[in-house]
Structure formats: structure tokens, C-alpha cells
PDB file of N, CA and C in Angstrom:
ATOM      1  N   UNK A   1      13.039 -24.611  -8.150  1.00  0.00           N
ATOM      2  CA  UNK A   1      12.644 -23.797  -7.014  1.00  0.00           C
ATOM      3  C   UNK A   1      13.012 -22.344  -7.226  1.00  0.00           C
ATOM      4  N   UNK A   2      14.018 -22.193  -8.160  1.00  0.00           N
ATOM      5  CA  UNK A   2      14.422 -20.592  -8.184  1.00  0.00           C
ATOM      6  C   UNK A   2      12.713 -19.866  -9.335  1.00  0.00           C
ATOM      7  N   UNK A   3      12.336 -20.446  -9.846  1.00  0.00           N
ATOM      8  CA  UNK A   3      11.162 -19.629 -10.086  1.00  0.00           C
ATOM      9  C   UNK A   3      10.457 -19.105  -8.911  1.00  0.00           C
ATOM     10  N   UNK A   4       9.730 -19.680  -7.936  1.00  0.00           N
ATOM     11  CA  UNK A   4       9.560 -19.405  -6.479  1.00  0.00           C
ATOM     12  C   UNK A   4      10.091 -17.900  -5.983  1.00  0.00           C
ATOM     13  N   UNK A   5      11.412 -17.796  -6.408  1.00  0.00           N
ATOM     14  CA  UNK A   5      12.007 -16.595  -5.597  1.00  0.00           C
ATOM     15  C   UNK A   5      11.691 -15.458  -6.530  1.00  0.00           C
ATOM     16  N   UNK A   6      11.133 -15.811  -7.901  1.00  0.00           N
ATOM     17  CA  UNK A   6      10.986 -14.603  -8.846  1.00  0.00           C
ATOM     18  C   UNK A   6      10.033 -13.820  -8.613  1.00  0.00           C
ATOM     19  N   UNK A   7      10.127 -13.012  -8.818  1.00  0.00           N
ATOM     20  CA  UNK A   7       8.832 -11.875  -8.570  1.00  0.00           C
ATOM     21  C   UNK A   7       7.766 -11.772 -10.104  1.00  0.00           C
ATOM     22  N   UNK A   8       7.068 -12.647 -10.212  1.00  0.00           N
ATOM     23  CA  UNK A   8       5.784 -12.865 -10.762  1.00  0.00           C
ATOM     24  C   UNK A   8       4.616 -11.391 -11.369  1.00  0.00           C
ATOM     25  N   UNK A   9       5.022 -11.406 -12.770  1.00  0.00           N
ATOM     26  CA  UNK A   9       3.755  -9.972 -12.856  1.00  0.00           C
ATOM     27  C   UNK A   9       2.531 -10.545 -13.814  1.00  0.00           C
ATOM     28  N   UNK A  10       1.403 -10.043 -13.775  1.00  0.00           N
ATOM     29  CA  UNK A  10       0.262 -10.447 -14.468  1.00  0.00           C
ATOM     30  C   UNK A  10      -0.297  -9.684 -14.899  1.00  0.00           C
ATOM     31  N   UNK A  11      -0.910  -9.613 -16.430  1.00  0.00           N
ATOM     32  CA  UNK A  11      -1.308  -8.688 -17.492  1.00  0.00           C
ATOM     33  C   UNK A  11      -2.642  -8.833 -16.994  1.00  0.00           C
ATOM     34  N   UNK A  12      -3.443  -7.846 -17.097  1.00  0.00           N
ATOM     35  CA  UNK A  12      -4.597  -7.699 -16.408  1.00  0.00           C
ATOM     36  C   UNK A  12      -5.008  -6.494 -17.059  1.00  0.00           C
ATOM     37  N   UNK A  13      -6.019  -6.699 -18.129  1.00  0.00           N
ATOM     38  CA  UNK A  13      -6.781  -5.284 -18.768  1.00  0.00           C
ATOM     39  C   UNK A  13      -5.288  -4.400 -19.049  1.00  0.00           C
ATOM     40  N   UNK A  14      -4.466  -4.778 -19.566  1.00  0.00           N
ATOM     41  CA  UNK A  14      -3.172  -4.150 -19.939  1.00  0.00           C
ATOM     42  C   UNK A  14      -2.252  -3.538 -18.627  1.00  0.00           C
ATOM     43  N   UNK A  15      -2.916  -3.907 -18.050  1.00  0.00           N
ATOM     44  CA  UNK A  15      -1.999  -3.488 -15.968  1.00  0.00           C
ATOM     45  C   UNK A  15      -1.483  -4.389 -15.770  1.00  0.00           C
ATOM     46  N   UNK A  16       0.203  -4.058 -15.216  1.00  0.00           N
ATOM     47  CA  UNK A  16       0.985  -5.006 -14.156  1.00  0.00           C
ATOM     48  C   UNK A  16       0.590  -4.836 -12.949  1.00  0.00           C
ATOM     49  N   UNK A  17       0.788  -6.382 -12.859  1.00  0.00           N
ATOM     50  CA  UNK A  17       0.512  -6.352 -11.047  1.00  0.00           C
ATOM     51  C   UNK A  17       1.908  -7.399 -10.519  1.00  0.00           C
ATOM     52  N   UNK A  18       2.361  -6.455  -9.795  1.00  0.00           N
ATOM     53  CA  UNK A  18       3.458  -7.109  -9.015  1.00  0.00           C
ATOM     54  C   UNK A  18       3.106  -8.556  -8.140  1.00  0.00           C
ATOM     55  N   UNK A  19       3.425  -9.390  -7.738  1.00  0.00           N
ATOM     56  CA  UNK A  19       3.060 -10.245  -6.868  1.00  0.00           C
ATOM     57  C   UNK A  19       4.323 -10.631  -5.715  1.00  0.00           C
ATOM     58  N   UNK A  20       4.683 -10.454  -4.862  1.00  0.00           N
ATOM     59  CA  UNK A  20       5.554 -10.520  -4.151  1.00  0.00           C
ATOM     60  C   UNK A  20       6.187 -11.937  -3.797  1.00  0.00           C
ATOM     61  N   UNK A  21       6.044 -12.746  -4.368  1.00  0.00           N
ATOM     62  CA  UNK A  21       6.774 -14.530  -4.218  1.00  0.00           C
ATOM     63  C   UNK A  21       7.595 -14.471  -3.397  1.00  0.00           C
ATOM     64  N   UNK A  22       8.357 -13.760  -3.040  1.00  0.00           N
ATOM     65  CA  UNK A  22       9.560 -13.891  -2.466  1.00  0.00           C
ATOM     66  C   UNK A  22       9.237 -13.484  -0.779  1.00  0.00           C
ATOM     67  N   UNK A  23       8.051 -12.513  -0.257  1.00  0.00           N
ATOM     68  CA  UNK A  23       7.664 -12.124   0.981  1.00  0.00           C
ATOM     69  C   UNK A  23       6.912 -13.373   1.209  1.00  0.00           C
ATOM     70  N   UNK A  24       6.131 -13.947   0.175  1.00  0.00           N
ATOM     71  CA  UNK A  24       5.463 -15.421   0.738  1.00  0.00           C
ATOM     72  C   UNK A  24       5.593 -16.947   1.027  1.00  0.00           C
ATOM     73  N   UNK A  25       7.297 -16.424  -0.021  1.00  0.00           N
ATOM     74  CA  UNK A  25       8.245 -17.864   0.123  1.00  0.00           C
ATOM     75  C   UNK A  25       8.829 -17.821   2.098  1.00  0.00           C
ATOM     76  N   UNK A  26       8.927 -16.235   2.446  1.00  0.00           N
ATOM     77  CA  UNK A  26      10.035 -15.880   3.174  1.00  0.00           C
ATOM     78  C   UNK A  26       8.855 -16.407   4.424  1.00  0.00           C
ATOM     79  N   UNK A  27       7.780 -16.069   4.400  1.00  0.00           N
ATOM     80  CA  UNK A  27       6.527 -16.513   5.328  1.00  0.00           C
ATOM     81  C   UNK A  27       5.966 -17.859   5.578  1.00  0.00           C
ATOM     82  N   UNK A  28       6.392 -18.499   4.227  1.00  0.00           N
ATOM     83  CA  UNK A  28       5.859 -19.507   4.443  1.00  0.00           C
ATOM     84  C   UNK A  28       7.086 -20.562   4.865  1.00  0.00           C
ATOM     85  N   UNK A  29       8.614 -20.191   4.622  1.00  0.00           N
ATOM     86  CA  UNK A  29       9.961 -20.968   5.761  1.00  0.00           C
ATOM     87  C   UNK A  29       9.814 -20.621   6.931  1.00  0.00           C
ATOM     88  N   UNK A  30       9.400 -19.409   7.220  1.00  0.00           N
ATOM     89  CA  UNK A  30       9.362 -18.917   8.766  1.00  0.00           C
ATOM     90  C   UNK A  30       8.449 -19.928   9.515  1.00  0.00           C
ATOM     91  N   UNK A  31       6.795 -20.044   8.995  1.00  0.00           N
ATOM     92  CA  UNK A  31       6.010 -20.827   9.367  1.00  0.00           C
ATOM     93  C   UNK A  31       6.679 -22.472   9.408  1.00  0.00           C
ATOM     94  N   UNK A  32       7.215 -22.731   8.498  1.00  0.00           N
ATOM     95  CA  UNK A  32       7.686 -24.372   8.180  1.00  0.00           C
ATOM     96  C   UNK A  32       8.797 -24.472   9.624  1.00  0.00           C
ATOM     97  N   UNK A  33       9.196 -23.412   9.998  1.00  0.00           N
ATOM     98  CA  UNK A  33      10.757 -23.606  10.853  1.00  0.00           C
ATOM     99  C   UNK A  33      10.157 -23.387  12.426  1.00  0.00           C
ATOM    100  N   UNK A  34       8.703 -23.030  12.512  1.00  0.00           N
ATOM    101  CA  UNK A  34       8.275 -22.870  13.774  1.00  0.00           C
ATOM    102  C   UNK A  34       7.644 -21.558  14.182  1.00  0.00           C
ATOM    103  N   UNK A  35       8.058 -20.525  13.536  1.00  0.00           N
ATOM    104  CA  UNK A  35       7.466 -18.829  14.029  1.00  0.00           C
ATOM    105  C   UNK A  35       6.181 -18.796  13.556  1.00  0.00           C
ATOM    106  N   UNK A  36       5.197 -18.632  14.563  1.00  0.00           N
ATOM    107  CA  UNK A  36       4.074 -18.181  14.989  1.00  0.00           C
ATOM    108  C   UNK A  36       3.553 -16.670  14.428  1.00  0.00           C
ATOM    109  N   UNK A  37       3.262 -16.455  12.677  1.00  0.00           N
ATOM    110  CA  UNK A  37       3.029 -15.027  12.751  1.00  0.00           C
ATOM    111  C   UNK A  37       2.011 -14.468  12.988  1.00  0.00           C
ATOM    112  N   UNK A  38       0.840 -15.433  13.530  1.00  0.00           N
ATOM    113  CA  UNK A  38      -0.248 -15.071  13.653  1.00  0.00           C
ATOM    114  C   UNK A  38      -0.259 -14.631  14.875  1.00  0.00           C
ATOM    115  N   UNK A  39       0.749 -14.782  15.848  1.00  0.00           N
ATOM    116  CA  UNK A  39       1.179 -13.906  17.146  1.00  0.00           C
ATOM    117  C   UNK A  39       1.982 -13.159  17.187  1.00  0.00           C
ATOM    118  N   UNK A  40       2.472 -12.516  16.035  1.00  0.00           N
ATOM    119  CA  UNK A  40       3.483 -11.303  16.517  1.00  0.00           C
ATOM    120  C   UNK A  40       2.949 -10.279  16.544  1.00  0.00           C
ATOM    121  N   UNK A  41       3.289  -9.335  17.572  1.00  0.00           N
ATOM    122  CA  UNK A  41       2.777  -8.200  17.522  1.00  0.00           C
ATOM    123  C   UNK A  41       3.384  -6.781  16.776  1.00  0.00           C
ATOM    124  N   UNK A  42       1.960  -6.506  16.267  1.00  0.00           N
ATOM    125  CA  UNK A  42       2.824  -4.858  15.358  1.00  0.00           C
ATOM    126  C   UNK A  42       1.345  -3.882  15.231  1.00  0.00           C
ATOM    127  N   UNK A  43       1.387  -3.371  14.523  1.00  0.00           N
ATOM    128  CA  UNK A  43       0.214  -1.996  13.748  1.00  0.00           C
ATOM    129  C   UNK A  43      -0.449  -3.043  12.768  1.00  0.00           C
ATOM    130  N   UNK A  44       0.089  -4.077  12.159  1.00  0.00           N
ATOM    131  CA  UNK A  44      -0.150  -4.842  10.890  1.00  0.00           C
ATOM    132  C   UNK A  44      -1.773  -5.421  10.947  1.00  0.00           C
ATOM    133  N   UNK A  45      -2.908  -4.887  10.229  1.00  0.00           N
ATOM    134  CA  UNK A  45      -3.618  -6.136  10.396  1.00  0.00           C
ATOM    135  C   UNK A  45      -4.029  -6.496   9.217  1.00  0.00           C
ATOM    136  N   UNK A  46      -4.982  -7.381   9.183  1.00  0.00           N
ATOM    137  CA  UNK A  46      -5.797  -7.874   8.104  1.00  0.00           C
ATOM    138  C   UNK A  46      -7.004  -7.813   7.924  1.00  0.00           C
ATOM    139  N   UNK A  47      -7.616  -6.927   6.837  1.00  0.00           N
ATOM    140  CA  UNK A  47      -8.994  -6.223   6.996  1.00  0.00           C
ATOM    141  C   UNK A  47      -9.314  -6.515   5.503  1.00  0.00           C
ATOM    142  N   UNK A  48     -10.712  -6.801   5.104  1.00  0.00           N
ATOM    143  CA  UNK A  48     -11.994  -6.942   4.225  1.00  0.00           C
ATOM    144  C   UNK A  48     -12.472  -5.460   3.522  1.00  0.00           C
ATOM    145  N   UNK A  49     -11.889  -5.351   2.344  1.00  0.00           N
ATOM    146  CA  UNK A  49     -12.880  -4.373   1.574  1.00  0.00           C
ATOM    147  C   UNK A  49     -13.670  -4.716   0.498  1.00  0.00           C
ATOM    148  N   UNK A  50     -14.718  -3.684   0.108  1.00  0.00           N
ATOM    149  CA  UNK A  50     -15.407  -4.198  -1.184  1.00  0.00           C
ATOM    150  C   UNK A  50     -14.740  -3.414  -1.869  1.00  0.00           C
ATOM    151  N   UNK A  51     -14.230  -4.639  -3.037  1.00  0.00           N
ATOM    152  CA  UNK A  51     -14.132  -4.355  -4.432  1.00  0.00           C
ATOM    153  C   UNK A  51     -14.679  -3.463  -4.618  1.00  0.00           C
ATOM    154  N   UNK A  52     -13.967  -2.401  -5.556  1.00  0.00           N
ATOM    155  CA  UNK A  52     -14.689  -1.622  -6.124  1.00  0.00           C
ATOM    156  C   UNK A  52     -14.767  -1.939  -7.540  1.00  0.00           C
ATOM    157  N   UNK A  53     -14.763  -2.906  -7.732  1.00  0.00           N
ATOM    158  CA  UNK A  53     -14.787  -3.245  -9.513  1.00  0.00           C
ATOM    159  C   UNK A  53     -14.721  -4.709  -9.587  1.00  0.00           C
ATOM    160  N   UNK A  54     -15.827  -5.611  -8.699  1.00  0.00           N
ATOM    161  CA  UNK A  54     -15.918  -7.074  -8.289  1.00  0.00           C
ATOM    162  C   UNK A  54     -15.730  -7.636  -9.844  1.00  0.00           C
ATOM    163  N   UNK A  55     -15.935  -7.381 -10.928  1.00  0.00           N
ATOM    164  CA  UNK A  55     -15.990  -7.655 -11.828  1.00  0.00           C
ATOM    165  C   UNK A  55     -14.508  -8.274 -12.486  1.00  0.00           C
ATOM    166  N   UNK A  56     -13.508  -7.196 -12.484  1.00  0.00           N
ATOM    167  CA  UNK A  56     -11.990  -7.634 -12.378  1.00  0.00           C
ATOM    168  C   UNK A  56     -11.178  -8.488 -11.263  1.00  0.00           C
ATOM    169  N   UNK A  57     -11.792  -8.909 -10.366  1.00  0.00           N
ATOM    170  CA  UNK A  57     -11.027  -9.805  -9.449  1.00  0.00           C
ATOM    171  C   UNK A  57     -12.355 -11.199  -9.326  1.00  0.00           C
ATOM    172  N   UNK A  58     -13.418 -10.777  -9.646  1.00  0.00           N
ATOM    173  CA  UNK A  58     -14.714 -11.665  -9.544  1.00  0.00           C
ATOM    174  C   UNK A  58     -14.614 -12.362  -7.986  1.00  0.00           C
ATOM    175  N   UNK A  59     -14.578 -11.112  -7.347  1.00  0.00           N
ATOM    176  CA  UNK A  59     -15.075 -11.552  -6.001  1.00  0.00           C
ATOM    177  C   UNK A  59     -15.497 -10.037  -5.257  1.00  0.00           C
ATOM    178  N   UNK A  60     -16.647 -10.127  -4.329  1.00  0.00           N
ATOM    179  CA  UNK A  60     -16.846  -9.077  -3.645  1.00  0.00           C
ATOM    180  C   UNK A  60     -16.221  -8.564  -2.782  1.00  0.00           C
ATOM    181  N   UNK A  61     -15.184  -8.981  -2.358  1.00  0.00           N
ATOM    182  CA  UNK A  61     -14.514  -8.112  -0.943  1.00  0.00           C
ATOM    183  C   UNK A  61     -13.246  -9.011  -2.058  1.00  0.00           C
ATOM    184  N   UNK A  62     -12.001  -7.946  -1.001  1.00  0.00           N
ATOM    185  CA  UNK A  62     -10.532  -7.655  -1.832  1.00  0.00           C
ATOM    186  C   UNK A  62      -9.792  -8.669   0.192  1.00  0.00           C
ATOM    187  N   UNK A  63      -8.896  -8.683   0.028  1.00  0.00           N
ATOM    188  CA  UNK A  63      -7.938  -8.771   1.674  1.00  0.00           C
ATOM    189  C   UNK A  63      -7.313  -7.773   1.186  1.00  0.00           C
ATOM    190  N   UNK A  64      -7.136  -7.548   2.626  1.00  0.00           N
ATOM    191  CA  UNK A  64      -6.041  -5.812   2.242  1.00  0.00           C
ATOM    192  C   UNK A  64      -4.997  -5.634   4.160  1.00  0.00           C
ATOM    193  N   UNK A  65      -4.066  -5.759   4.154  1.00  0.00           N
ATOM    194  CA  UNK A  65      -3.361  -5.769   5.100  1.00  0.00           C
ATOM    195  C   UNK A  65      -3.080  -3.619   5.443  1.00  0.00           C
ATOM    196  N   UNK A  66      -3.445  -3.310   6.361  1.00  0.00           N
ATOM    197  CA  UNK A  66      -3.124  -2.058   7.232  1.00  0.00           C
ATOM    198  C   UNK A  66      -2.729  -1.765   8.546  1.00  0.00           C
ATOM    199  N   UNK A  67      -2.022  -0.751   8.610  1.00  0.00           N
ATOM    200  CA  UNK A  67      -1.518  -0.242   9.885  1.00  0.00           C
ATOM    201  C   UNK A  67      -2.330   0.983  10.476  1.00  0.00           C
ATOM    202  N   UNK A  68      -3.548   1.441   9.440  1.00  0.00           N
ATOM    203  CA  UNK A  68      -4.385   2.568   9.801  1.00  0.00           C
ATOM    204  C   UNK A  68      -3.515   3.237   8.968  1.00  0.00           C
ATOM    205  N   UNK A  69      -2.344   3.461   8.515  1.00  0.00           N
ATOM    206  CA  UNK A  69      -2.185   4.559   7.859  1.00  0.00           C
ATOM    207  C   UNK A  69      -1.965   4.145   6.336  1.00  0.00           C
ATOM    208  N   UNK A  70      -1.414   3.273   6.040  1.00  0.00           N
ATOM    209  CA  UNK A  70      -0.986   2.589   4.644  1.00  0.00           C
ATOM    210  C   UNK A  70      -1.730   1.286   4.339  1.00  0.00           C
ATOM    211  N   UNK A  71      -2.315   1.056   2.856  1.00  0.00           N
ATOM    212  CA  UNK A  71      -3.381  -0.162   3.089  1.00  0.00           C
ATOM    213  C   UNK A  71      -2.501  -0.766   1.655  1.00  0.00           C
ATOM    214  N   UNK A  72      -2.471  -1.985   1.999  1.00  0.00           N
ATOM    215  CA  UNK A  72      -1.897  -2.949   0.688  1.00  0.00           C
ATOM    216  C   UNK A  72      -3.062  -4.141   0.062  1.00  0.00           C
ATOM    217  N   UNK A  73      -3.145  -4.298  -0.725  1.00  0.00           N
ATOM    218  CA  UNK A  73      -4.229  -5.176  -1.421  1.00  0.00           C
ATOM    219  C   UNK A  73      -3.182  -5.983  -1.636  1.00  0.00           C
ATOM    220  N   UNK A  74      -3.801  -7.574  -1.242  1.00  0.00           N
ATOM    221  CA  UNK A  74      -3.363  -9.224  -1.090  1.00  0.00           C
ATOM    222  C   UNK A  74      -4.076  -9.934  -1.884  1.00  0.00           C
ATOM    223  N   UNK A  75      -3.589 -10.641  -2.759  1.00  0.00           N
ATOM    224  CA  UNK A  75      -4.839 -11.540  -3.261  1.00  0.00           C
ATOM    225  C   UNK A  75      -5.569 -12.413  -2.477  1.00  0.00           C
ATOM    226  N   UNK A  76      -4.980 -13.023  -1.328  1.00  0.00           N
ATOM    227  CA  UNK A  76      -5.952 -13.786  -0.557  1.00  0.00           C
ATOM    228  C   UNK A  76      -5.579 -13.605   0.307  1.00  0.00           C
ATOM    229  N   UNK A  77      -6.724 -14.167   1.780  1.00  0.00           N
ATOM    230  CA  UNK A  77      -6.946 -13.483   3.191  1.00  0.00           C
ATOM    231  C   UNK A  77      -5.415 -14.383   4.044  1.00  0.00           C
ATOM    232  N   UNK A  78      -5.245 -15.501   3.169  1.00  0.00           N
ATOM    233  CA  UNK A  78      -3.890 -16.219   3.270  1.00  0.00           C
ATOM    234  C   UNK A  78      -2.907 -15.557   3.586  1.00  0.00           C
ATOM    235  N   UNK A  79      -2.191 -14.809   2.576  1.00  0.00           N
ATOM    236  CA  UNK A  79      -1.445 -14.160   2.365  1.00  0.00           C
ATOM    237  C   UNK A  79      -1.533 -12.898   2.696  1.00  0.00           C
ATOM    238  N   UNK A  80      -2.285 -12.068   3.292  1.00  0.00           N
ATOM    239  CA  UNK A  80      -2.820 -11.007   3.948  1.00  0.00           C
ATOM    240  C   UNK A  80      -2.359 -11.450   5.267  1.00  0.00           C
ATOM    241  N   UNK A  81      -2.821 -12.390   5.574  1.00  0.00           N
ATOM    242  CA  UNK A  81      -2.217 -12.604   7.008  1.00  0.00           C
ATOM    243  C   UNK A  81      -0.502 -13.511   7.711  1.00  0.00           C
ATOM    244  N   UNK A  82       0.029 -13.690   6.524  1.00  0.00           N
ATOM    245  CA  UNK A  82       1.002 -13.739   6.126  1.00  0.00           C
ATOM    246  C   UNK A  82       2.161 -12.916   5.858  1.00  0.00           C
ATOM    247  N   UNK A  83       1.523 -12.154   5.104  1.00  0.00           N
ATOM    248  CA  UNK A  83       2.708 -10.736   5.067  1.00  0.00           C
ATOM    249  C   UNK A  83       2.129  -9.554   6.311  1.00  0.00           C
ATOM    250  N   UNK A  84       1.404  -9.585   6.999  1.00  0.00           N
ATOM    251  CA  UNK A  84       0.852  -8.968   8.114  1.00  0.00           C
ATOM    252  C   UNK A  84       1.692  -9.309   8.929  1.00  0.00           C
ATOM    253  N   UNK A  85       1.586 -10.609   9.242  1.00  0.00           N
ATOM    254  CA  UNK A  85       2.394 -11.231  10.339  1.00  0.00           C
ATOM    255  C   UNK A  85       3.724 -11.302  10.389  1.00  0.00           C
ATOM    256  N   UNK A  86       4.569 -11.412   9.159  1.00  0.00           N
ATOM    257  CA  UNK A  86       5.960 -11.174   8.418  1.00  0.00           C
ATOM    258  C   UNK A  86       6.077  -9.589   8.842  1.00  0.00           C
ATOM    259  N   UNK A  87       5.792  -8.681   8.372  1.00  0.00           N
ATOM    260  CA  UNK A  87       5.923  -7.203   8.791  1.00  0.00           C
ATOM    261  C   UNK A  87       5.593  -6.953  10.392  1.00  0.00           C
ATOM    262  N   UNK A  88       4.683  -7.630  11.194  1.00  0.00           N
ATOM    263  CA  UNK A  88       4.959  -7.300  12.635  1.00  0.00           C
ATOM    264  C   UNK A  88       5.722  -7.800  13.435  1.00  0.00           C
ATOM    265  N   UNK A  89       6.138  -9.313  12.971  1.00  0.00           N
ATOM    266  CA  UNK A  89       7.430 -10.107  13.254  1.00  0.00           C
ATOM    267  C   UNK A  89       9.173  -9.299  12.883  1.00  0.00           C
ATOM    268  N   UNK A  90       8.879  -8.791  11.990  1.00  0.00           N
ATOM    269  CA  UNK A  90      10.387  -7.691  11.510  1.00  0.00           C
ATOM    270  C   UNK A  90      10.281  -6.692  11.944  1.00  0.00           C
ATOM    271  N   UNK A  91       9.295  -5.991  12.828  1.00  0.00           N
ATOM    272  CA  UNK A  91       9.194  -4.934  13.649  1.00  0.00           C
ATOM    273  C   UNK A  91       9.057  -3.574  12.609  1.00  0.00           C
ATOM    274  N   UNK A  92       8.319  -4.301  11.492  1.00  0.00           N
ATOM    275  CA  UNK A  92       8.102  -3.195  10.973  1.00  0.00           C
ATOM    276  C   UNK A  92       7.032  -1.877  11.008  1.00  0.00           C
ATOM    277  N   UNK A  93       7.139  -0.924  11.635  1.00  0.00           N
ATOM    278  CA  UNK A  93       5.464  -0.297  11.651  1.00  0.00           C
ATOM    279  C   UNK A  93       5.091   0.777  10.410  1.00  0.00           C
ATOM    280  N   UNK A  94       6.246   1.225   9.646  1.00  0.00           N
ATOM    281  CA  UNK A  94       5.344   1.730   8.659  1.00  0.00           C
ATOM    282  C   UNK A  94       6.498   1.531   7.017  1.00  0.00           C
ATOM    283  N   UNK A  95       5.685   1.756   6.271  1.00  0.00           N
ATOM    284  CA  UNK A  95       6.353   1.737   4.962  1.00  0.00           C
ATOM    285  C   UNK A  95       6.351   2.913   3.922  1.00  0.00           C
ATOM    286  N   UNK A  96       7.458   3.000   3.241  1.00  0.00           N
ATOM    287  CA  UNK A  96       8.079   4.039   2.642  1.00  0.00           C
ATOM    288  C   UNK A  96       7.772   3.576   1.088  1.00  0.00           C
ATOM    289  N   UNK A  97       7.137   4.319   0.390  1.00  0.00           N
ATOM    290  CA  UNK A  97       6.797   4.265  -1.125  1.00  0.00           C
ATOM    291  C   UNK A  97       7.717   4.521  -1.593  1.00  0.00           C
ATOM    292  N   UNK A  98       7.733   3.891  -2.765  1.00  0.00           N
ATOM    293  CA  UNK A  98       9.409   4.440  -3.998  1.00  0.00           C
ATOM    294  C   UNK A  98       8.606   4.688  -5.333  1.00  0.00           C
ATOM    295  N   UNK A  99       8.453   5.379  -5.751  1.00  0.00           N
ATOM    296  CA  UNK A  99       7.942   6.382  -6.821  1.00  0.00           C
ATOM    297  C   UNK A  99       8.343   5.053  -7.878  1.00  0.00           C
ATOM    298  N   UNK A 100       7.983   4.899  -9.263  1.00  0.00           N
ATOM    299  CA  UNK A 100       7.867   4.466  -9.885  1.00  0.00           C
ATOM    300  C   UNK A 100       8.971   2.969  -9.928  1.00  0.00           C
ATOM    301  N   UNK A 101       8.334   2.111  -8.746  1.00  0.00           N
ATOM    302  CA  UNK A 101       9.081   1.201  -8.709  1.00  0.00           C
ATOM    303  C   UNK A 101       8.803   0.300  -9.384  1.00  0.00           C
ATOM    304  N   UNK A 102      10.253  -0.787 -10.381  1.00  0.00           N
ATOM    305  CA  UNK A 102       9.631  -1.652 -11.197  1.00  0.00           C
ATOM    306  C   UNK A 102       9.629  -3.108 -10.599  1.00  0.00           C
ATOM    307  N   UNK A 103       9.056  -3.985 -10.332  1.00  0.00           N
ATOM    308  CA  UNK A 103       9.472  -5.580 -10.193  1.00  0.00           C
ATOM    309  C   UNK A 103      11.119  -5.822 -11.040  1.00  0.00           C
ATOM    310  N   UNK A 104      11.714  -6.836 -10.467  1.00  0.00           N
ATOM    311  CA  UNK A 104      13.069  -7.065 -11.333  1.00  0.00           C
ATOM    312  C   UNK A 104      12.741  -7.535 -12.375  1.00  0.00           C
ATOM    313  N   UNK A 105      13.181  -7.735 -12.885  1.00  0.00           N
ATOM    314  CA  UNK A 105      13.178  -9.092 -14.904  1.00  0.00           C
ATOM    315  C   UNK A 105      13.626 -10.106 -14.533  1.00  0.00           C
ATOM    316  N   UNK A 106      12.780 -11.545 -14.795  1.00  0.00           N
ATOM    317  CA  UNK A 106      13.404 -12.313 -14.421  1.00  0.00           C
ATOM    318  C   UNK A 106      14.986 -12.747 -15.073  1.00  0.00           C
ATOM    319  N   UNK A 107      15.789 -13.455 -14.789  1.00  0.00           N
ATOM    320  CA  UNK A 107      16.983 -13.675 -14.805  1.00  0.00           C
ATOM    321  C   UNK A 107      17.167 -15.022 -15.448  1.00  0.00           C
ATOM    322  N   UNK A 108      16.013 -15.935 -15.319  1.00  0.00           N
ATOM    323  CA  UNK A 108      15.834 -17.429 -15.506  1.00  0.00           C
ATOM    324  C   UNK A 108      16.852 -17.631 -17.142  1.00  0.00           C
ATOM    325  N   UNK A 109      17.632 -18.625 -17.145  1.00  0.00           N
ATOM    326  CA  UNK A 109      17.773 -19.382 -18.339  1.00  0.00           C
ATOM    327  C   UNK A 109      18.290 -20.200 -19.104  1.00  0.00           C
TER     328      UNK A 109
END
């Protein structure tokens, strides 16, 4: 189970992509223990864009979670509404960028 908590990256046309395991582990105990995030209220929602490059994700629309001011790309509408609901449940309304942030290394061994 401690893989689960690792933070997951994927080579993609030579690009990392972070994957957050650990916001969807944290969403998906919340859900298992009873909290409702599809009712909390915040700025958070869950909105449909087109790909701009359907070709690299091979699908036409992306999920993308926003507050109107900051937009995050989700791999699925799942998890879009998941970490939506996780961030309006923690009362979060906006988020702070960190300049060249890395995922950890995993630790496993």
C-alpha cells in the first residue's frame, strides 16, 4: 500500500507529469469514511476543455478543475471532481504556485 502514497511521474514525449496519488488516496478515505465531496461548498469546480493536442492524451476534451482564477488539468472527470471537492471541503479558495517544484523520489526499498 505504501506505493499508493507515492507520488507517481510519467515520461511522456520526454515530459514529467506529476500525478498526485496521495490527494486521491486522501479523497478517496474521506469518501470510504462518509464525507460527501460532491457537496462541499467552495470556488472549486469541474469544467471540460478541448485538448489542444487530442493527439497526446487521445481524447478530445481534457477535465480540468477551477476557481475562475487558477485551472488544473486532471486526468479524469473522476478525479477532477475529487480533488475539487477535497479543496472545497479544506476550505481552500485559492492556490499558491512554487516555481520550479519537483515531485519527491520515491523512497521505496
Amino acid at each position: 500500500m505504501a506505493s499508493s502514497h507515492t507520488s507517481r511521474r510519467r515520461r511522456s514525449a520526454g515530459h514529467r507529469r506529476y500525478e498526485p496519488t496521495a490527494v486521491y488516496e486522501l479523497a478517496a478515505r474521506l469518501r470510504a469514511n462518509g464525507v460527501d465531496l460532491d457537496r462541499a461548498t467552495g470556488p472549486w469546480r469541474v469544467r471540460e476543455r478541448r485538448a489542444a493536442r487530442s493527439a497526446r492524451t487521445s481524447r478530445e476534451v481534457r477535465a480540468v478543475i477551477t476557481n475562475e482564477t487558477t485551472e488544473l488539468a486532471v486526468d479524469t472527470r473522476e478525479h477532477a471532481a475529487d480533488v475539487a471537492g477535497l479543496l472545497n471541503w479544506c476550505g481552500v479558495h485559492e492556490l499558491e504556485p512554487v516555481p520550479e517544484l519537483e515531485p519527491p523520489t520515491s523512497t521505496e526499498g
